[in-house]
C-alpha atoms as a PDB file:
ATOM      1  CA  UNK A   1       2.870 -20.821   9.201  1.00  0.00           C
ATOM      2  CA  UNK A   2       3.394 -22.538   5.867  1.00  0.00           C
ATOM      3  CA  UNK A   3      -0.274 -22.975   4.217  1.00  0.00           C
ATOM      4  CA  UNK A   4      -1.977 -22.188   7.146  1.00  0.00           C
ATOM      5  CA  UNK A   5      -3.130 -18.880   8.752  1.00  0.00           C
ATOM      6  CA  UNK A   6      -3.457 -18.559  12.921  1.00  0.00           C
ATOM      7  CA  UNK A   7      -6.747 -18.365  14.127  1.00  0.00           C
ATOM      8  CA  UNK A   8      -5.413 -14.571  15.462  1.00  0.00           C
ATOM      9  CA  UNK A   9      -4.063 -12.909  11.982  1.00  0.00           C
ATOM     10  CA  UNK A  10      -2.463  -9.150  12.207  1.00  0.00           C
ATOM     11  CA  UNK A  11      -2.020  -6.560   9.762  1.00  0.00           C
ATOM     12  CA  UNK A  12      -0.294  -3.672   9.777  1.00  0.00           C
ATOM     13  CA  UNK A  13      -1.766  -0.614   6.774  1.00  0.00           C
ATOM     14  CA  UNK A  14       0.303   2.079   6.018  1.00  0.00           C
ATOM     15  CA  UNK A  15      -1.201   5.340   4.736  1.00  0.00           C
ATOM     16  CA  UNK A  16      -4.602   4.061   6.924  1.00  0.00           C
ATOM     17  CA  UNK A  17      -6.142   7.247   7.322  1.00  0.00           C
ATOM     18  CA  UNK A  18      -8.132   7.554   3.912  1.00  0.00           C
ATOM     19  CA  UNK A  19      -8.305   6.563   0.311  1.00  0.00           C
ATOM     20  CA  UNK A  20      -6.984   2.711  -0.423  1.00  0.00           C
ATOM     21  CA  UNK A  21      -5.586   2.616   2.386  1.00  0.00           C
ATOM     22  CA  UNK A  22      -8.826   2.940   4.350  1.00  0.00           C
ATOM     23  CA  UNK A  23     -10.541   0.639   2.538  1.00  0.00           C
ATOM     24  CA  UNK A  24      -8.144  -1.844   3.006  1.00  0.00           C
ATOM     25  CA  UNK A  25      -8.098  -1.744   6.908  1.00  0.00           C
ATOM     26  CA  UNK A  26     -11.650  -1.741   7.029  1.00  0.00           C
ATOM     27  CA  UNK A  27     -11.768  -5.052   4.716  1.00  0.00           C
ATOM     28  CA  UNK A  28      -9.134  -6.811   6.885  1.00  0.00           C
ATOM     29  CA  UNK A  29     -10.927  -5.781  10.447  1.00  0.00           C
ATOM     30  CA  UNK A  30     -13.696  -6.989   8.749  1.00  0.00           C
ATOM     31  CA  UNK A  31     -12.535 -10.171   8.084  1.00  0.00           C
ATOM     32  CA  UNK A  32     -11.417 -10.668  11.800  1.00  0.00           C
ATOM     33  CA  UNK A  33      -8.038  -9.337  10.809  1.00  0.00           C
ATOM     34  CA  UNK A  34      -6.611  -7.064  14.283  1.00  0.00           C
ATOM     35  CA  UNK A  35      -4.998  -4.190  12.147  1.00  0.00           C
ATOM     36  CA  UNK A  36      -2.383  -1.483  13.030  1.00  0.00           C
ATOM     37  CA  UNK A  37      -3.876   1.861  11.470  1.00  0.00           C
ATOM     38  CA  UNK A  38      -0.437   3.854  10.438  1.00  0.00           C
ATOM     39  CA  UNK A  39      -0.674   7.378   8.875  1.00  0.00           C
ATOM     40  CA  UNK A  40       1.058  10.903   9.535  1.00  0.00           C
ATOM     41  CA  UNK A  41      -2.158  12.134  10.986  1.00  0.00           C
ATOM     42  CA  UNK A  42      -3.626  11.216  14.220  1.00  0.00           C
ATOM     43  CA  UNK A  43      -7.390  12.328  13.706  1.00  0.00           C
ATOM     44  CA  UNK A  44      -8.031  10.027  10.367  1.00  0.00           C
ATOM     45  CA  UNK A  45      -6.818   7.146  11.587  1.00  0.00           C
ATOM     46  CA  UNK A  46      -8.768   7.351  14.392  1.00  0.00           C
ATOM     47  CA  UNK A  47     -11.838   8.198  12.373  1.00  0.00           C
ATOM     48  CA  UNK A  48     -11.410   5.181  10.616  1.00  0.00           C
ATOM     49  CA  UNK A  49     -10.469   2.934  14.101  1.00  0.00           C
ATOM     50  CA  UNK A  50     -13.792   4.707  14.907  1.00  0.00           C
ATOM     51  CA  UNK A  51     -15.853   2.264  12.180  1.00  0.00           C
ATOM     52  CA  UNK A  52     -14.515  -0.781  13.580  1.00  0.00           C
ATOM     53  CA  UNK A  53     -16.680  -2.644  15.675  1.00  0.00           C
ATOM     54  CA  UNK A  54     -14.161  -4.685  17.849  1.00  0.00           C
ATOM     55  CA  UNK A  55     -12.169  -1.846  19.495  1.00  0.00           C
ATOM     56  CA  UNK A  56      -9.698  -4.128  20.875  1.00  0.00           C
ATOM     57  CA  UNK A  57      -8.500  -5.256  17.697  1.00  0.00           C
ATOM     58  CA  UNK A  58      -7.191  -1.789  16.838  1.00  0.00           C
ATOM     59  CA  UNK A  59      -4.327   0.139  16.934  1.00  0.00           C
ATOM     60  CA  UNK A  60      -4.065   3.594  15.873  1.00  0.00           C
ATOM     61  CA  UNK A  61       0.098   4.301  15.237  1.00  0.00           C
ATOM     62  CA  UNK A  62       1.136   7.969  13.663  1.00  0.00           C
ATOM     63  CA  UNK A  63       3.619   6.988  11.504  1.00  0.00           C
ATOM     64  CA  UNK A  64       5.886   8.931   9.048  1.00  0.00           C
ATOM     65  CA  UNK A  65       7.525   5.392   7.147  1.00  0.00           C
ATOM     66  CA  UNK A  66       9.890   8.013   5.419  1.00  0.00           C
ATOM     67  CA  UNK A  67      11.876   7.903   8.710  1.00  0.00           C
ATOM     68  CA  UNK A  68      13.624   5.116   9.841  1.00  0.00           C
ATOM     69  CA  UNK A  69      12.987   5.014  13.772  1.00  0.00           C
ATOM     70  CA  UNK A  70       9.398   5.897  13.334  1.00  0.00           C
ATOM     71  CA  UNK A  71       9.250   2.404  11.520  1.00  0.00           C
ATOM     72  CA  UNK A  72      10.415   0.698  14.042  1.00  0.00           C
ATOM     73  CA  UNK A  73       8.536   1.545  16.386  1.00  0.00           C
ATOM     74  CA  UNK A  74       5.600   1.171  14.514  1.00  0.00           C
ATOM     75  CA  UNK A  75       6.485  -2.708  14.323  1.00  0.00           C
ATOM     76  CA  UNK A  76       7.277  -2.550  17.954  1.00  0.00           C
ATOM     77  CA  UNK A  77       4.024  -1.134  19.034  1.00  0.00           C
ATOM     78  CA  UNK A  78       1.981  -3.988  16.635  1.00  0.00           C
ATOM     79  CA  UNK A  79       4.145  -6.736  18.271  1.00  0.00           C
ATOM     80  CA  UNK A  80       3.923  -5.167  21.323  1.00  0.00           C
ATOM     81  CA  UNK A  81       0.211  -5.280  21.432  1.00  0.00           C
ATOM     82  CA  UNK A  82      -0.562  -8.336  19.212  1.00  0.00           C
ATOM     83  CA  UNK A  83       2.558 -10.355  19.237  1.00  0.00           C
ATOM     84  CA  UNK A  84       2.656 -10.777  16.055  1.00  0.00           C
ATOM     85  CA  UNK A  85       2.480  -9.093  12.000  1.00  0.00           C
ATOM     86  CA  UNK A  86       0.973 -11.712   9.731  1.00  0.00           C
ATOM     87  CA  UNK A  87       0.221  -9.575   7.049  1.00  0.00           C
ATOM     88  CA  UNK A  88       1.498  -5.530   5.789  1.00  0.00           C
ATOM     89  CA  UNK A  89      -0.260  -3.535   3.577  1.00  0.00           C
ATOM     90  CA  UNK A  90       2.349  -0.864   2.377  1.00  0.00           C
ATOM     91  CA  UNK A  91       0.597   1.632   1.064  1.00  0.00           C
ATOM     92  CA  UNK A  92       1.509   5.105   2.117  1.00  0.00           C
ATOM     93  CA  UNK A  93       2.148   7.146  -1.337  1.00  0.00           C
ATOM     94  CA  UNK A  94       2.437  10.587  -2.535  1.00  0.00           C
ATOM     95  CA  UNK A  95       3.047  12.651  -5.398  1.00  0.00           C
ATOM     96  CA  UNK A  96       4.332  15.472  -6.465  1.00  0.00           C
ATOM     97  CA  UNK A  97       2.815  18.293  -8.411  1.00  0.00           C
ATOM     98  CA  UNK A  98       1.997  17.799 -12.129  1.00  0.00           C
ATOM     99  CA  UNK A  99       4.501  20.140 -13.359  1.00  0.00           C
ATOM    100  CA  UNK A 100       6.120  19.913 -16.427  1.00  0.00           C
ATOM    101  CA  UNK A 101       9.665  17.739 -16.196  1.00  0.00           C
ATOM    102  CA  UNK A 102      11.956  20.533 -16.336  1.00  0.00           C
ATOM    103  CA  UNK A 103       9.870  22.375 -13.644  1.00  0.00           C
ATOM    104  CA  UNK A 104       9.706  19.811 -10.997  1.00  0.00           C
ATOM    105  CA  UNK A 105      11.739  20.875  -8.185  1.00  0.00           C
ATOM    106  CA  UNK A 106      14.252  18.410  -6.420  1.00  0.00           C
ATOM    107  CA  UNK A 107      13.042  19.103  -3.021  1.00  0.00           C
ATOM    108  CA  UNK A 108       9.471  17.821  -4.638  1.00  0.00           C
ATOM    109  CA  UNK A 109      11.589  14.891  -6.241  1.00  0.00           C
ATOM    110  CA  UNK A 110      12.841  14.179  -3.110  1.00  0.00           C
ATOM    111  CA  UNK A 111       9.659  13.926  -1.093  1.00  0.00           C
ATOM    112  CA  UNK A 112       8.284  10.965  -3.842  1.00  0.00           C
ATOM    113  CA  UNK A 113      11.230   9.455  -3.239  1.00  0.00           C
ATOM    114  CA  UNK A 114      11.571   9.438   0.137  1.00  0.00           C
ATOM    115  CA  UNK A 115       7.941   8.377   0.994  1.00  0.00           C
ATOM    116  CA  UNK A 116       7.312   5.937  -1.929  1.00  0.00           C
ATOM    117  CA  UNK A 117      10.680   4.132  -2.310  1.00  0.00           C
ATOM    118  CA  UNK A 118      12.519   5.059   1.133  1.00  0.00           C
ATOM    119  CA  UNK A 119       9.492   4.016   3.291  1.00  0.00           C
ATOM    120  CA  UNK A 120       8.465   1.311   1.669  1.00  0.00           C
ATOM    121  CA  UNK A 121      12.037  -0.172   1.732  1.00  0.00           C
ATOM    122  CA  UNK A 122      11.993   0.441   5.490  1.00  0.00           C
ATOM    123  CA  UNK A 123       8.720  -0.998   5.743  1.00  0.00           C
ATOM    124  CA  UNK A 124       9.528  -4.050   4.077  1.00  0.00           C
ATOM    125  CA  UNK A 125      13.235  -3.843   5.836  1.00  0.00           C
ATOM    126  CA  UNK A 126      11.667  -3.942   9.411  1.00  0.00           C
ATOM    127  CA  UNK A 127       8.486  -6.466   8.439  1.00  0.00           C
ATOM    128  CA  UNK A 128      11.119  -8.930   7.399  1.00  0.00           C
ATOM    129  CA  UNK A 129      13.161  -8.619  10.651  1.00  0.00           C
ATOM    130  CA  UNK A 130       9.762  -9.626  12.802  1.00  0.00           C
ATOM    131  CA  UNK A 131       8.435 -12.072  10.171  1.00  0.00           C
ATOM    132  CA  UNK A 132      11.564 -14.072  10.222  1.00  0.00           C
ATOM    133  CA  UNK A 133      11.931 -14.072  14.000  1.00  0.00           C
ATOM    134  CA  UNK A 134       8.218 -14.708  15.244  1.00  0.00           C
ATOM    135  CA  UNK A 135       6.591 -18.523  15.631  1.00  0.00           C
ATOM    136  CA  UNK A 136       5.074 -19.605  13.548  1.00  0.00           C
ATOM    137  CA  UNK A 137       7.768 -18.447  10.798  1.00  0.00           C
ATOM    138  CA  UNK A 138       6.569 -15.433   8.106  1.00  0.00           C
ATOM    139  CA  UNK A 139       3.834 -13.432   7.104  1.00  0.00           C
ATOM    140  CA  UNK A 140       2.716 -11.770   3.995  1.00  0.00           C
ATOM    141  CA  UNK A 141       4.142  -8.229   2.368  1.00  0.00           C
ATOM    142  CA  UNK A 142       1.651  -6.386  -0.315  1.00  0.00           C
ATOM    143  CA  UNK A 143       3.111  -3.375  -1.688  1.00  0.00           C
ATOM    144  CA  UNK A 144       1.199  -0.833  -3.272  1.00  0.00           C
ATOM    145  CA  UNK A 145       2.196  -0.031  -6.600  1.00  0.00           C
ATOM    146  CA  UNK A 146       0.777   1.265  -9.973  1.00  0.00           C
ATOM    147  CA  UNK A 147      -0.619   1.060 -13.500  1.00  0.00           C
ATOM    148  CA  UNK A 148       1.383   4.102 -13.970  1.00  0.00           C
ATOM    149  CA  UNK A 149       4.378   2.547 -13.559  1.00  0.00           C
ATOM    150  CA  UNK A 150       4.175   0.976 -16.643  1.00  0.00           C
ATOM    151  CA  UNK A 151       1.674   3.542 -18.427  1.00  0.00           C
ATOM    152  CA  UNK A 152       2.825   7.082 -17.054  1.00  0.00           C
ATOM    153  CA  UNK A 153       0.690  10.090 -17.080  1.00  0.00           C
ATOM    154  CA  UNK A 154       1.799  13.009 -18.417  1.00  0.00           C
ATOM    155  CA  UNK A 155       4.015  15.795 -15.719  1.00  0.00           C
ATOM    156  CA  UNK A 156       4.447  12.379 -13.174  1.00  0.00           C
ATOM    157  CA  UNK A 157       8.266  11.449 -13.341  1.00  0.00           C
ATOM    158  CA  UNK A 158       8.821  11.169  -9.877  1.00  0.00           C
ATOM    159  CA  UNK A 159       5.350   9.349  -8.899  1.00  0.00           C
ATOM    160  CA  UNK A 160       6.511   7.109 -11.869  1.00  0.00           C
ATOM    161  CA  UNK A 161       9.586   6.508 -11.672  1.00  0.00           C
ATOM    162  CA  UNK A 162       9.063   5.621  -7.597  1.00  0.00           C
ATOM    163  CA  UNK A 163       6.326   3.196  -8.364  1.00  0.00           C
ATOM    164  CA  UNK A 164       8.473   1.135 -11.346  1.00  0.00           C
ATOM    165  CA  UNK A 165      11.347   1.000  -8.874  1.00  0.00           C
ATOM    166  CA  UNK A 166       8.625  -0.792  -6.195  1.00  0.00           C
ATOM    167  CA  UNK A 167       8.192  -3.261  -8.847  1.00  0.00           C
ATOM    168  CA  UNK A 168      11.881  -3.982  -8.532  1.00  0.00           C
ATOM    169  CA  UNK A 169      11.951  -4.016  -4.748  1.00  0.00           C
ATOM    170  CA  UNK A 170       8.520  -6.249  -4.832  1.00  0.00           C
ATOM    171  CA  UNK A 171      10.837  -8.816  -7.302  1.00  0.00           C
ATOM    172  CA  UNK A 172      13.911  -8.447  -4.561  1.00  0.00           C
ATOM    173  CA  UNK A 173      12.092  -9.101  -1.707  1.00  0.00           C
ATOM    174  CA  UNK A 174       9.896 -12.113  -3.044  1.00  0.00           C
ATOM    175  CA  UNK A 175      12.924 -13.747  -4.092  1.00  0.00           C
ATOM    176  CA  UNK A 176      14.487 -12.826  -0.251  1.00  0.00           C
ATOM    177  CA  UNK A 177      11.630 -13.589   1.596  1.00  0.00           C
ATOM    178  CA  UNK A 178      11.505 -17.304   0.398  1.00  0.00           C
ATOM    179  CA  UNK A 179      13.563 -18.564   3.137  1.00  0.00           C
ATOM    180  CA  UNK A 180      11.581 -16.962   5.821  1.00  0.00           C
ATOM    181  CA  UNK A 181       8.494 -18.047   4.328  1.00  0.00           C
ATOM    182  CA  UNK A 182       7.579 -14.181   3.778  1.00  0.00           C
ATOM    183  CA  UNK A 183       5.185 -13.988   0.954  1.00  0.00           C
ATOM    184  CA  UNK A 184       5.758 -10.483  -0.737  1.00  0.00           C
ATOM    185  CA  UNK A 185       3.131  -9.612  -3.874  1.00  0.00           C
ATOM    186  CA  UNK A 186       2.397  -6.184  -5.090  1.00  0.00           C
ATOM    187  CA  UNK A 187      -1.248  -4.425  -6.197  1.00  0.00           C
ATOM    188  CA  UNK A 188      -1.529  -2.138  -9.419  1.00  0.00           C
ATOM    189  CA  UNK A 189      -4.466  -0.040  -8.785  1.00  0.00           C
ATOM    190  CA  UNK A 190      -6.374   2.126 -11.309  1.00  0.00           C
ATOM    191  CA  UNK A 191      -8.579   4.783 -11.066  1.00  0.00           C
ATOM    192  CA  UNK A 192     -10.131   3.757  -7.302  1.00  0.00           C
ATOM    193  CA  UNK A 193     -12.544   6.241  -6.476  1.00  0.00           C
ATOM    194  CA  UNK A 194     -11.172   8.554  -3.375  1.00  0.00           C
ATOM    195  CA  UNK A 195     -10.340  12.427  -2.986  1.00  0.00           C
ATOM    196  CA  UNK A 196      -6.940  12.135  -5.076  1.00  0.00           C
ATOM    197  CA  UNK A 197      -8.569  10.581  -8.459  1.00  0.00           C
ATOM    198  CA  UNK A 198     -11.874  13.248  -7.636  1.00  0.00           C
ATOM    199  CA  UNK A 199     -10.474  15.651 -10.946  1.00  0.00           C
ATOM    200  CA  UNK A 200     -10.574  12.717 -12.920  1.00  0.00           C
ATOM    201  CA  UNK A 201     -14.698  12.314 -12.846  1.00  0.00           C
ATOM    202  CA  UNK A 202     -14.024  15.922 -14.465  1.00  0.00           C
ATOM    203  CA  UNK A 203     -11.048  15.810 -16.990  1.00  0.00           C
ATOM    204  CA  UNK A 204      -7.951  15.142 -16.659  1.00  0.00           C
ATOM    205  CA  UNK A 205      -4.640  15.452 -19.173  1.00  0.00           C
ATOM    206  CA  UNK A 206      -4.225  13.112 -21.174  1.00  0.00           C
ATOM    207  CA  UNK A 207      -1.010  11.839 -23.482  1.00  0.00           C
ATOM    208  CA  UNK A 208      -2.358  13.431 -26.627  1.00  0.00           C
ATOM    209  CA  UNK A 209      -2.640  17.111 -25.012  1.00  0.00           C
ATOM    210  CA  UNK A 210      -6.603  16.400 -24.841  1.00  0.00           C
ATOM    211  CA  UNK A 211      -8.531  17.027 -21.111  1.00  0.00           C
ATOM    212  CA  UNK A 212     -11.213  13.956 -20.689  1.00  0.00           C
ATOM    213  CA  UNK A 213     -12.822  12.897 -17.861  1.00  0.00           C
ATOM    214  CA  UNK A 214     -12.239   8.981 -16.807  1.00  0.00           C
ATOM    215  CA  UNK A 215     -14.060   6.204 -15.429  1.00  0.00           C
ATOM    216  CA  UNK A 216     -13.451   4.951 -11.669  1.00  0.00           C
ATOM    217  CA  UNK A 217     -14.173   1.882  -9.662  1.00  0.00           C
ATOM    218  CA  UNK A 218     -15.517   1.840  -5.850  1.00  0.00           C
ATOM    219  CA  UNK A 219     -12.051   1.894  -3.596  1.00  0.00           C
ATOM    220  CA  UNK A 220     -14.165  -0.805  -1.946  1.00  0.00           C
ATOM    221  CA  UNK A 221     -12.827  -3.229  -4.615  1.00  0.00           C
ATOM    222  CA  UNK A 222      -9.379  -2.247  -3.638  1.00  0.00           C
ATOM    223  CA  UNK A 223      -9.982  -2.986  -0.206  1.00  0.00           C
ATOM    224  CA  UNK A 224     -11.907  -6.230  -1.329  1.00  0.00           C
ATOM    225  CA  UNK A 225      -8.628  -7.351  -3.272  1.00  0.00           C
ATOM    226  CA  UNK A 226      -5.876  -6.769  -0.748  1.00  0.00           C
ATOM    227  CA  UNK A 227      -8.015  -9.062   1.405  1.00  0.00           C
ATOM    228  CA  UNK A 228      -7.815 -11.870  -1.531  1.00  0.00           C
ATOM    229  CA  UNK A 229      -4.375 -11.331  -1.147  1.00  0.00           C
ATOM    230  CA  UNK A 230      -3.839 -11.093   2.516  1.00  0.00           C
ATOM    231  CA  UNK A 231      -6.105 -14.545   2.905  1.00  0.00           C
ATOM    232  CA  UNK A 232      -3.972 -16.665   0.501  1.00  0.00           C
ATOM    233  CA  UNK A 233      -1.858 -19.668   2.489  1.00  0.00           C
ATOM    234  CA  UNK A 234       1.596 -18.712   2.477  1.00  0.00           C
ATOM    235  CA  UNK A 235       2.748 -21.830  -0.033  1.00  0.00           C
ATOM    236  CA  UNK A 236       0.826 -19.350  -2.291  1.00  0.00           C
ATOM    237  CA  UNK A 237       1.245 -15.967  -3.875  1.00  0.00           C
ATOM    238  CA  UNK A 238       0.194 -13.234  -6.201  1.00  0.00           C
ATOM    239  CA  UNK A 239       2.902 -11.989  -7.167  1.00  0.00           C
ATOM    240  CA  UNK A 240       1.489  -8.759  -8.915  1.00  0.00           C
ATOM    241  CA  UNK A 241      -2.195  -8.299  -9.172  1.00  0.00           C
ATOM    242  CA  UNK A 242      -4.090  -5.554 -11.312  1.00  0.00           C
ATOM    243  CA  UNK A 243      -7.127  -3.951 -10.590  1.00  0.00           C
ATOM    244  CA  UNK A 244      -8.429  -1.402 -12.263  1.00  0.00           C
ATOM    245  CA  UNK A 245     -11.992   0.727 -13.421  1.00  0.00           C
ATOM    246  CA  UNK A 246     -12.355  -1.565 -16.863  1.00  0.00           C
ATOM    247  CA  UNK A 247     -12.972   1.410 -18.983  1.00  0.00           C
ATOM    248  CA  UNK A 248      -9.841   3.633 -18.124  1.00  0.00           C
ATOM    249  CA  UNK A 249      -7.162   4.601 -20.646  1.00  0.00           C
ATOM    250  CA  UNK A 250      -4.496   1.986 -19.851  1.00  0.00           C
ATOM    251  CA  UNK A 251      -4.358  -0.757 -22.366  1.00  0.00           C
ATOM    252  CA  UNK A 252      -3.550   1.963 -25.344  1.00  0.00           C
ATOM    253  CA  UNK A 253      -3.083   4.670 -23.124  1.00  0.00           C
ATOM    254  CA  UNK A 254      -1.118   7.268 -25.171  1.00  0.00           C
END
């Protein structure tokens, strides 16, 4: 599949069932994409599978990507079904609460960790062991990272420190992926309008001990920019892409 896309493309999106994640599976079915809807919870991701038009081309998957089996099987169901995964979308994220440093529990630590790093290793672990193996050769990775990574928010250790380490796993498994012809890239997202960034139209902490709310961008965008991604010919690749509400506190943030 070097420079060239099948007529019959198939994504997998972890963390379907709302937010970015969403937004991104309803770009990529839009675009003709047939997309795997993953998620912990059945009855979102079948609310979204519900706004797809072409029922065929979806597959609704409960997932938990923090556990190794249930990632597996989540590849063998989208094989299984489209025999094939051109293109993942790992995107399943959480965080923990915004406690001060020395009041942030491990079992809370642990959690980020698990879902954020863990899963997205085990993600990327199992796309690459179907990518390399399926004809034509490869496919396309995008992990989900963040602005934060690089520009923390106050009381986020764990969300940060998770995110900068996908930026060294995105690095890794470009570089690995070469000889399979697996593209791997990683999105920076800030301030996408969904339910987790709703306190932020109202105030939010900010480095300087000051409460202010902060503008946000239509998730739509998001969704709108993993497809740019997901569309490129494999002899290309963004490697990291930003996208972001352009007045948010970033560049000079703190």
């Amino acid at each position: 599949m070097q420079g060239k896309w099948s007529d019959h493309r198939v994504a997998i999106v972890t963390g379907a069932g709302s937010g970015i994640g969403r937004a991104a599976a309803l770009a990529l079915s839009s675009d003709g994409f047939s997309v795997v809807l993953a998620g912990r919870r059945t009855e979102p991701l079948d609310a979204v599978a519900a706004q797809v038009k072409v029922s065929d081309r979806i597959l609704v998957m409960p997932t938990n990507v923090s556990d190794e089996a249930s990632v597996v099987s989540l590849f063998d169901a989208a094989v299984n079904r489209f025999g094939r995964v051109d293109v993942v979308f790992n995107n399943a994220g959480v965080s923990a609460p915004g406690v001060p440093l020395e009041d942030l529990t491990l079992s809370h630590w642990r959690d980020v960790v698990d879902v954020n790093l863990t899963g997205m290793f085990l993600c990327v672990r199992q796309a690459f062991r179907v990518m390399k193996l399926q004809h034509p050769q490869g496919g396309r990775i995008i992990n989900n990272g963040s602005i934060s990574s690089v520009a923390p928010r106050p009381n986020s250790i764990a969300y940060t420190a998770t995110k900068h380490a996908v930026t060294g796993l995105t690095r890794a498994a470009s570089l690995d992926g070469r000889k399979y012809h697996i593209a791997v890239g990683q999105i920076d997202v800030g301030n996408a309008a969904t339910d987790m960034t709703q306190r932020m139209a109202t105030g939010v902490l900010q480095a300087n001990g000051d409460v202010a709310a902060e503008p946000r961008m239509d998730v739509s965008i998001v969704g709108q920019s993993v497809l740019y991604m997901a569309n490129l010919p494999l002899e290309a690749n963004v490697l990291f892409h930003t996208v972001m509400a352009t007045n948010m506190p970033f560049v000079g943030r703190g």
